[in-house]
C-alpha atoms as a PDB file:
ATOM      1  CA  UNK A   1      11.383  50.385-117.788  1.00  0.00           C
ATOM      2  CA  UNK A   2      10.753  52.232-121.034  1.00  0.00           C
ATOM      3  CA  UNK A   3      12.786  49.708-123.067  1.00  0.00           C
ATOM      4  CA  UNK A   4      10.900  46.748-121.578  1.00  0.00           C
ATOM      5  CA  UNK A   5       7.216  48.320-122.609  1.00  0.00           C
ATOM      6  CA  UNK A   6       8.963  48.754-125.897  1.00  0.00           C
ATOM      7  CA  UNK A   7      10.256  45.102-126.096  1.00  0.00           C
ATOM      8  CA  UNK A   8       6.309  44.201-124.778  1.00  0.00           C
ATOM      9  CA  UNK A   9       4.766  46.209-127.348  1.00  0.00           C
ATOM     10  CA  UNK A  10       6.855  44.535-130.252  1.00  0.00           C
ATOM     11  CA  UNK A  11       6.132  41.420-128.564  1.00  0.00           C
ATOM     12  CA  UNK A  12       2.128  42.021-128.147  1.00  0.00           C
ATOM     13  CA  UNK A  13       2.009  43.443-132.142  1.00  0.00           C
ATOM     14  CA  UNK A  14       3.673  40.883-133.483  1.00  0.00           C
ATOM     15  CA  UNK A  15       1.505  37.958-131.431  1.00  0.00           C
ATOM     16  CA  UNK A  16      -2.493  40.055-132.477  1.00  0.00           C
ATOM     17  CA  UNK A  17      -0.543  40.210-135.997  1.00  0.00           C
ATOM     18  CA  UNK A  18      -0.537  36.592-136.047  1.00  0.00           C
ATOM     19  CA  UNK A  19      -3.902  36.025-134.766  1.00  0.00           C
ATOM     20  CA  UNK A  20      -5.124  38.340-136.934  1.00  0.00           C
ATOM     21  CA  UNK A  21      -3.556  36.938-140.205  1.00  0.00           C
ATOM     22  CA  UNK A  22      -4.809  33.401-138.933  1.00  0.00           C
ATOM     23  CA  UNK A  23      -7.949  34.229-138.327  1.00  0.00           C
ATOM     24  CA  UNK A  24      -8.488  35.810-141.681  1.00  0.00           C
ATOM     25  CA  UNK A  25      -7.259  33.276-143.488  1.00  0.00           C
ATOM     26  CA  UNK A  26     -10.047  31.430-146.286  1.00  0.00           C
ATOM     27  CA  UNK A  27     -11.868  28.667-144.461  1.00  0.00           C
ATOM     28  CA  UNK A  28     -14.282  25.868-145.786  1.00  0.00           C
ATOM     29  CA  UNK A  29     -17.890  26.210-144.788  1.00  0.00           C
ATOM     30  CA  UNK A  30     -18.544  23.288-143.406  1.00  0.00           C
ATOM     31  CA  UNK A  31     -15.401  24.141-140.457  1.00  0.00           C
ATOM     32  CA  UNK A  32     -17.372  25.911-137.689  1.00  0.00           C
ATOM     33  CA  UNK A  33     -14.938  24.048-135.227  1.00  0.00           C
ATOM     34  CA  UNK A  34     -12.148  26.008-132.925  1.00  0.00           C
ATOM     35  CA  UNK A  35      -9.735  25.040-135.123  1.00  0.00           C
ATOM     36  CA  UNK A  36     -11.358  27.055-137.836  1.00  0.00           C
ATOM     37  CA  UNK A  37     -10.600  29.852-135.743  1.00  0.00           C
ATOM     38  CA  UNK A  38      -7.299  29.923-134.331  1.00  0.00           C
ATOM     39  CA  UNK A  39      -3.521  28.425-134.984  1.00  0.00           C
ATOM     40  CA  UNK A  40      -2.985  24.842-133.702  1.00  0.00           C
ATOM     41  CA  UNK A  41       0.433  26.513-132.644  1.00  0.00           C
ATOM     42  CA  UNK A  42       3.000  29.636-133.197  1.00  0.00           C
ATOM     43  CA  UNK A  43       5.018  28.010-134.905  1.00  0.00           C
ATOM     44  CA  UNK A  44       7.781  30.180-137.088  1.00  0.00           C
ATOM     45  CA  UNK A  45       9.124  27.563-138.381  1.00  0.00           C
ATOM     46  CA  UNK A  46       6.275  27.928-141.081  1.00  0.00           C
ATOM     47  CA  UNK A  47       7.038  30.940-142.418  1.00  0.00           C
ATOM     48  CA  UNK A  48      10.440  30.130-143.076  1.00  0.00           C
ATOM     49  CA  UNK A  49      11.456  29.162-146.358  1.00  0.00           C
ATOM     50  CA  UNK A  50      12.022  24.941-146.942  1.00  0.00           C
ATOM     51  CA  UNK A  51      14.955  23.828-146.218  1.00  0.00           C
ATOM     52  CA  UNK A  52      15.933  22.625-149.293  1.00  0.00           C
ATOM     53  CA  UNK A  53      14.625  25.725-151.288  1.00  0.00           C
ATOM     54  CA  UNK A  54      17.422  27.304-152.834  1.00  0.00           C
ATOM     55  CA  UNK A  55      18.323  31.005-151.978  1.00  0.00           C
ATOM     56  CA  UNK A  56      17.128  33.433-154.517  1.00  0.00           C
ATOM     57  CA  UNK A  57      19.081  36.691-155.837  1.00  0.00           C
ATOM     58  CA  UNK A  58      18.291  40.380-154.756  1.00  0.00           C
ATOM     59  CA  UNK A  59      18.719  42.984-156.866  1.00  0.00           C
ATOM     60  CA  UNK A  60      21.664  44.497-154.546  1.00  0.00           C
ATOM     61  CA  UNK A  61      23.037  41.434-153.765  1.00  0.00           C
ATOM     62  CA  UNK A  62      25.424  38.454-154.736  1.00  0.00           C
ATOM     63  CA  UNK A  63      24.360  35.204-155.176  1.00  0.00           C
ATOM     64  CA  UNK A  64      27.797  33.994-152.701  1.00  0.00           C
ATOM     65  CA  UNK A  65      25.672  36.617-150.260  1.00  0.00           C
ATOM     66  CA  UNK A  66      22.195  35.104-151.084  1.00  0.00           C
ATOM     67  CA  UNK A  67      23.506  31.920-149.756  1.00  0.00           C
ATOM     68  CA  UNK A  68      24.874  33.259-146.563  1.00  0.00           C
ATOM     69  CA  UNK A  69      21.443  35.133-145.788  1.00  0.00           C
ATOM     70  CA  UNK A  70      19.963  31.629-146.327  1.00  0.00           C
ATOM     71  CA  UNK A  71      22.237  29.957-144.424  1.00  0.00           C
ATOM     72  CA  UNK A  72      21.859  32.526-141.233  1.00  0.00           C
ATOM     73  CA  UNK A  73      18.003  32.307-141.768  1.00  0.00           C
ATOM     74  CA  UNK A  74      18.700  28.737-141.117  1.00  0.00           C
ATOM     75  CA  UNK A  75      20.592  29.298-138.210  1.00  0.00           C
ATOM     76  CA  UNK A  76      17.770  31.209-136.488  1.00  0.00           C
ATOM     77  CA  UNK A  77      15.266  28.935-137.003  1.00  0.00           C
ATOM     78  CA  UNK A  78      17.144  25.990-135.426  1.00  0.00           C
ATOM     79  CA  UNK A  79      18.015  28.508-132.440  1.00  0.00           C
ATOM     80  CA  UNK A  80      14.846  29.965-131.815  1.00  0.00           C
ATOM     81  CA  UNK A  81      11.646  28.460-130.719  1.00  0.00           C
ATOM     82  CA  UNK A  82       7.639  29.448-130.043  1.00  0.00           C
ATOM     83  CA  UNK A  83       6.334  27.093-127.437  1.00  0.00           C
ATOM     84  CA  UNK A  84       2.399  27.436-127.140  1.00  0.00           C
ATOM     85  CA  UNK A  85      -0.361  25.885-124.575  1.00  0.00           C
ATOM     86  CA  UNK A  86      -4.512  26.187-125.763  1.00  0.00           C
ATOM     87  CA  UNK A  87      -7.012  26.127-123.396  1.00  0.00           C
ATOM     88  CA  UNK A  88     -10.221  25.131-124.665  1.00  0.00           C
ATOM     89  CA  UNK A  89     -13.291  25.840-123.194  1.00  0.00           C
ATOM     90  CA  UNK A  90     -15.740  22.798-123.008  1.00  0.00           C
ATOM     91  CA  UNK A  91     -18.102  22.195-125.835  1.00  0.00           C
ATOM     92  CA  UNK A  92     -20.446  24.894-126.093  1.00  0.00           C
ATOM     93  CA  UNK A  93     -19.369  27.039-123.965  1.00  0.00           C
ATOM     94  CA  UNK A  94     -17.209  29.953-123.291  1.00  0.00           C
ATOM     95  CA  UNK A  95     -14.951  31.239-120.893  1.00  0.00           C
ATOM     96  CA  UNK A  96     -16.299  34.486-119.289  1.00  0.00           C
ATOM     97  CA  UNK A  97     -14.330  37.902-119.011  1.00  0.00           C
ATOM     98  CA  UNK A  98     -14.617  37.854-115.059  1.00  0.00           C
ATOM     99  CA  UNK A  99     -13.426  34.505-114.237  1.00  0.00           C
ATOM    100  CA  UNK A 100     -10.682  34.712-116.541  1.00  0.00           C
ATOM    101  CA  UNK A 101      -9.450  37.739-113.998  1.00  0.00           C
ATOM    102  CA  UNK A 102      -9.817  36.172-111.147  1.00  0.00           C
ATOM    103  CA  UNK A 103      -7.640  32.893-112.707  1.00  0.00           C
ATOM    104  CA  UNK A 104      -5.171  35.464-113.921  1.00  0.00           C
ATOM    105  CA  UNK A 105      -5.288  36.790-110.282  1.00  0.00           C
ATOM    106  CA  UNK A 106      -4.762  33.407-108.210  1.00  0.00           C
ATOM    107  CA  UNK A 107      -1.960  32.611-110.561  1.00  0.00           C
ATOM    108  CA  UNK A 108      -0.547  35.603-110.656  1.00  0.00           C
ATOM    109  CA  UNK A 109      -0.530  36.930-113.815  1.00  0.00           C
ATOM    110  CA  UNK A 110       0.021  40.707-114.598  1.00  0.00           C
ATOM    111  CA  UNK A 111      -2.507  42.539-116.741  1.00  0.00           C
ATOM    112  CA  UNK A 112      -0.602  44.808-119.426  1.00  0.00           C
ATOM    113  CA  UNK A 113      -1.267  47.932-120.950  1.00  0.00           C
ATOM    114  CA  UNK A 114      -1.900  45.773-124.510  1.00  0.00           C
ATOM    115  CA  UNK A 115      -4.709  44.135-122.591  1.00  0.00           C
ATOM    116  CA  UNK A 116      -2.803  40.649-122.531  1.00  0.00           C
ATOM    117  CA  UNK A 117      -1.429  38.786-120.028  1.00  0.00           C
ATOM    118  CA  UNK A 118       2.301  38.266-118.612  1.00  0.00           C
ATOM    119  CA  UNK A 119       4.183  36.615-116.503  1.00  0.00           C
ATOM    120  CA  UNK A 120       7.478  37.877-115.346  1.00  0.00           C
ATOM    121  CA  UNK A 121      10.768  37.233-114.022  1.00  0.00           C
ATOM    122  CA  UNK A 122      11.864  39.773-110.961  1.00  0.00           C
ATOM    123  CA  UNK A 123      10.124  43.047-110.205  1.00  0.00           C
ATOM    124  CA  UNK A 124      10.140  46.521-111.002  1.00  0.00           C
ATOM    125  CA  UNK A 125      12.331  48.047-113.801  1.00  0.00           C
ATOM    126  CA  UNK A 126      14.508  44.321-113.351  1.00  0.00           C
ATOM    127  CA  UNK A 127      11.307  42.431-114.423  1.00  0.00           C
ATOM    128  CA  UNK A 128      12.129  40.157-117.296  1.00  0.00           C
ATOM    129  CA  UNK A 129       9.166  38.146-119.680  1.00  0.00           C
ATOM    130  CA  UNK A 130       8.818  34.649-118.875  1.00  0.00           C
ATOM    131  CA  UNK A 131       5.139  34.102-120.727  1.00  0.00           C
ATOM    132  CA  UNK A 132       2.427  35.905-122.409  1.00  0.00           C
ATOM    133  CA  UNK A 133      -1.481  34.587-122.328  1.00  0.00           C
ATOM    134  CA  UNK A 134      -3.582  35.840-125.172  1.00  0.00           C
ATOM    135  CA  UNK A 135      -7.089  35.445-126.408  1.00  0.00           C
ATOM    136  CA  UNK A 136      -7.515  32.732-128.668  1.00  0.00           C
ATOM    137  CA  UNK A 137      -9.661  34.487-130.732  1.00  0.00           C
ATOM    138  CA  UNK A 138      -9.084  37.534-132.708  1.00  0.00           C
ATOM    139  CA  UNK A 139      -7.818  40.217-132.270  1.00  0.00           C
ATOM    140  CA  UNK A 140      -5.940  38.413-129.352  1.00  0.00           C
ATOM    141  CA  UNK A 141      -6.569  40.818-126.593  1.00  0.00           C
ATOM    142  CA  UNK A 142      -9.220  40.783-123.441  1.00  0.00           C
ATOM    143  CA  UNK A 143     -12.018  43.187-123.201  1.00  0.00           C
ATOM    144  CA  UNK A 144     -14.187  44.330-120.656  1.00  0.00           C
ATOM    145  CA  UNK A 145     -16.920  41.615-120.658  1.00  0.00           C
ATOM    146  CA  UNK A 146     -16.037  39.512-123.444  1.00  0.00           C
ATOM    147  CA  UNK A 147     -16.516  36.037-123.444  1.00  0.00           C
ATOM    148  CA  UNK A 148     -14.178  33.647-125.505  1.00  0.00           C
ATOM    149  CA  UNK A 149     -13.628  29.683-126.484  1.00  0.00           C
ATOM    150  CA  UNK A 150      -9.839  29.366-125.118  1.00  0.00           C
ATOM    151  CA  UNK A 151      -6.686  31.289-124.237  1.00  0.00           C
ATOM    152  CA  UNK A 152      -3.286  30.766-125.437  1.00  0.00           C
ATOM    153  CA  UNK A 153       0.058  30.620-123.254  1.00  0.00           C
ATOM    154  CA  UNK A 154       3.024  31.366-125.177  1.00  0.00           C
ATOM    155  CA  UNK A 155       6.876  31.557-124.548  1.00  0.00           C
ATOM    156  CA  UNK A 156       9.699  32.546-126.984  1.00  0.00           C
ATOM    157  CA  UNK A 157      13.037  30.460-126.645  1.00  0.00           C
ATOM    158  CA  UNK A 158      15.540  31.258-126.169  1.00  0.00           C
ATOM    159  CA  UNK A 159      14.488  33.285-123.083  1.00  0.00           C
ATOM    160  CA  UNK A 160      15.078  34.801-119.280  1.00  0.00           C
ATOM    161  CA  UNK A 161      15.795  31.243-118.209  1.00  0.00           C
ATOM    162  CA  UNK A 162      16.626  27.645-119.607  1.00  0.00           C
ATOM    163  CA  UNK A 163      13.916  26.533-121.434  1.00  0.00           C
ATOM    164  CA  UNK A 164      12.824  23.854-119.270  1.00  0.00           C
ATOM    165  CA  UNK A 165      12.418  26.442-116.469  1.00  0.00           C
ATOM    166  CA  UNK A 166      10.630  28.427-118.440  1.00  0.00           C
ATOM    167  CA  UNK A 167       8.399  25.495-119.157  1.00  0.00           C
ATOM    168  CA  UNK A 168       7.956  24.859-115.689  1.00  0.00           C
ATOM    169  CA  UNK A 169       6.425  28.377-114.957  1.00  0.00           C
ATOM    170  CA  UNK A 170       4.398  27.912-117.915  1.00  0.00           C
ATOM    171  CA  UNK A 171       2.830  24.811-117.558  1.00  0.00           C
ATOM    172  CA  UNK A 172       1.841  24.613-114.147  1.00  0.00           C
ATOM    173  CA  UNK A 173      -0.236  28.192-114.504  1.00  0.00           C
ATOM    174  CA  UNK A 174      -1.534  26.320-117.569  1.00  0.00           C
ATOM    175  CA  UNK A 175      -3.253  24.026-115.458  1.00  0.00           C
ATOM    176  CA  UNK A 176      -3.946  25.845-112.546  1.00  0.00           C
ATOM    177  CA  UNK A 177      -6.022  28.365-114.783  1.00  0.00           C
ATOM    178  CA  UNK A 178      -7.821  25.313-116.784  1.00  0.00           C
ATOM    179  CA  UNK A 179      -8.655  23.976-113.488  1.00  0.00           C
ATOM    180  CA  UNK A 180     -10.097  27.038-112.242  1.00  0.00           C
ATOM    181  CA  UNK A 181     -11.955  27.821-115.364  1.00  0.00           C
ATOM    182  CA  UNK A 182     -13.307  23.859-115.618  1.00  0.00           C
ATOM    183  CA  UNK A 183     -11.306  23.868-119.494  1.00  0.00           C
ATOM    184  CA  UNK A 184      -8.818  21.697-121.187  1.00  0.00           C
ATOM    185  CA  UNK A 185      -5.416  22.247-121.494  1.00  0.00           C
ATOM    186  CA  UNK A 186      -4.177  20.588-124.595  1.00  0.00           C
ATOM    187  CA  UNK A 187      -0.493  21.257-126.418  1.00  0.00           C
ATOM    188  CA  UNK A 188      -0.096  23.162-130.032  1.00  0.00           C
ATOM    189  CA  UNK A 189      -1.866  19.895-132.241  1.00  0.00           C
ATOM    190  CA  UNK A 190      -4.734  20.321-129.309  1.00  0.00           C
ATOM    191  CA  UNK A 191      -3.804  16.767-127.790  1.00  0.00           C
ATOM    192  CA  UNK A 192      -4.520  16.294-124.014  1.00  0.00           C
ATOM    193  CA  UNK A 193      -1.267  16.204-122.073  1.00  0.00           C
ATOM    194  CA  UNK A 194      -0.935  12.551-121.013  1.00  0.00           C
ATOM    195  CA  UNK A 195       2.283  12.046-118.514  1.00  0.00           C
ATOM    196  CA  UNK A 196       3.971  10.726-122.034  1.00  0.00           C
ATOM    197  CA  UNK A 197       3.652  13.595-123.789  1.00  0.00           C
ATOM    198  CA  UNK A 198       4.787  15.965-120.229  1.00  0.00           C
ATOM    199  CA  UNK A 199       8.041  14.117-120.374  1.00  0.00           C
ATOM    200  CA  UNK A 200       8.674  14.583-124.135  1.00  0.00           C
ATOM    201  CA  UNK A 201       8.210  18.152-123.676  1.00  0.00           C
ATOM    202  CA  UNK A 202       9.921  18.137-120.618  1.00  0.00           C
ATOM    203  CA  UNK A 203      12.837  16.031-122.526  1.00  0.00           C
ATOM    204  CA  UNK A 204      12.409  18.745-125.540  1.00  0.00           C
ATOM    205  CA  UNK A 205      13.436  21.667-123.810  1.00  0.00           C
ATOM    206  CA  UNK A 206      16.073  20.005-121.849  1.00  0.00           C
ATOM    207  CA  UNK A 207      17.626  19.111-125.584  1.00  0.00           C
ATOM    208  CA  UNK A 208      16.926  22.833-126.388  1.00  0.00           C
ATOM    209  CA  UNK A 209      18.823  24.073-123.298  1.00  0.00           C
ATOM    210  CA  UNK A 210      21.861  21.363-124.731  1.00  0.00           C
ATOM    211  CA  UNK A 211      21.510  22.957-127.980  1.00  0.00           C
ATOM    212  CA  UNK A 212      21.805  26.497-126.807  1.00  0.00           C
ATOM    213  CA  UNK A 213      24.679  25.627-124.474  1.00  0.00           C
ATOM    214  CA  UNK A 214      26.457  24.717-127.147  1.00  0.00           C
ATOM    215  CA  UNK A 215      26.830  27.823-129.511  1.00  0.00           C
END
């Protein structure tokens, strides 16, 4: 149990961290929008060096050893994967602290000790993270009669399960909870999932699961 609060606080840091550092980030005046505020998805692909960058030297290292750090940082990019749902509020308005417990309670998410959201696999000392759910606005937590624009569900591939079985646990309490709260679900580019872009996703993680089964 204490290694799995451990893995949850890493987890929970790392995600504020992010929300944090987006959040802060230099905006235009005229962008008041929800956008302005938040990360149209987790994606870690983007703080990866390009592709086609070339690796640079370290003091302490080769440049035969530069290449294979490169080449592993490649590696884990391709094998590793942030998959994120938004849930918007509807224009002007906001989603308020006490309905957002009771969603969390009909769809049975767990309320953590970071004051985020989780969804697990098993019970007990066994239990194993499937999703998170997050504020979508700084610092990422849930407070005590706060009100907020959206929430964020997020899952970390490879995980507990295949990824399309991780996808559908996510998704469905994705809608369930914007259904409850009257929001909109939309995917990491904040498009509405039409039954086209379901089955890509759907089709995604299946080639993810391919991928994985394969190393």
């Amino acid at each position: 149990m204490t290694e799995l609060r451990i893995i949850l606080a890493v987890i929970g840091a790392i995600i504020l961290a992010i929300i944090y550092y987006l959040g802060t980030r230099e905006k235009k005046p005229e962008d008041d929008s929800i956008e302005s505020k938040i990360e149209p998805g987790f994606d870690n692909s983007s703080s990866l060096r390009n592709a086609n960058e070339l690796p640079k030297k370290s003091d302490n290292i080769t440049i035969d050893q530069a290449h294979e750090e490169h080449k592993e940082e490649q590696k884990q990019s391709a094998d590793n994967k942030i998959v994120t749902l938004f849930l918007h509020a509807k224009d002007g308005q906001q989603f308020d602290w006490h309905l957002i417990q009771s969603a969390a309670d009909q769809v049975g998410l767990e309320f953590g000790e970071d004051n985020l959201y989780y969804r697990f696999k098993g019970f007990g000392e066994t239990k194993e993270l499937i999703f998170m759910v997050a504020n979508m606005l700084k610092p990422g937590v849930f407070q005590p009669d706060m009100r907020t624009t959206g929430l964020v569900l997020i899952m970390t591939l490879p995980g507990v399960m295949p990824a399309l079985d991780m996808w559908d646990s996510m998704f469905p309490v994705g809608e369930r909870i914007a259904k409850i709260l009257g929001g909109k679900l939309t995917d990491e580019n904040h498009h509405i999932f039409s039954r086209q872009r379901i089955a890509a996703m759907r089709d995604e993680m299946r080639e993810f699961d391919q991928h994985q089964s394969q190393l």
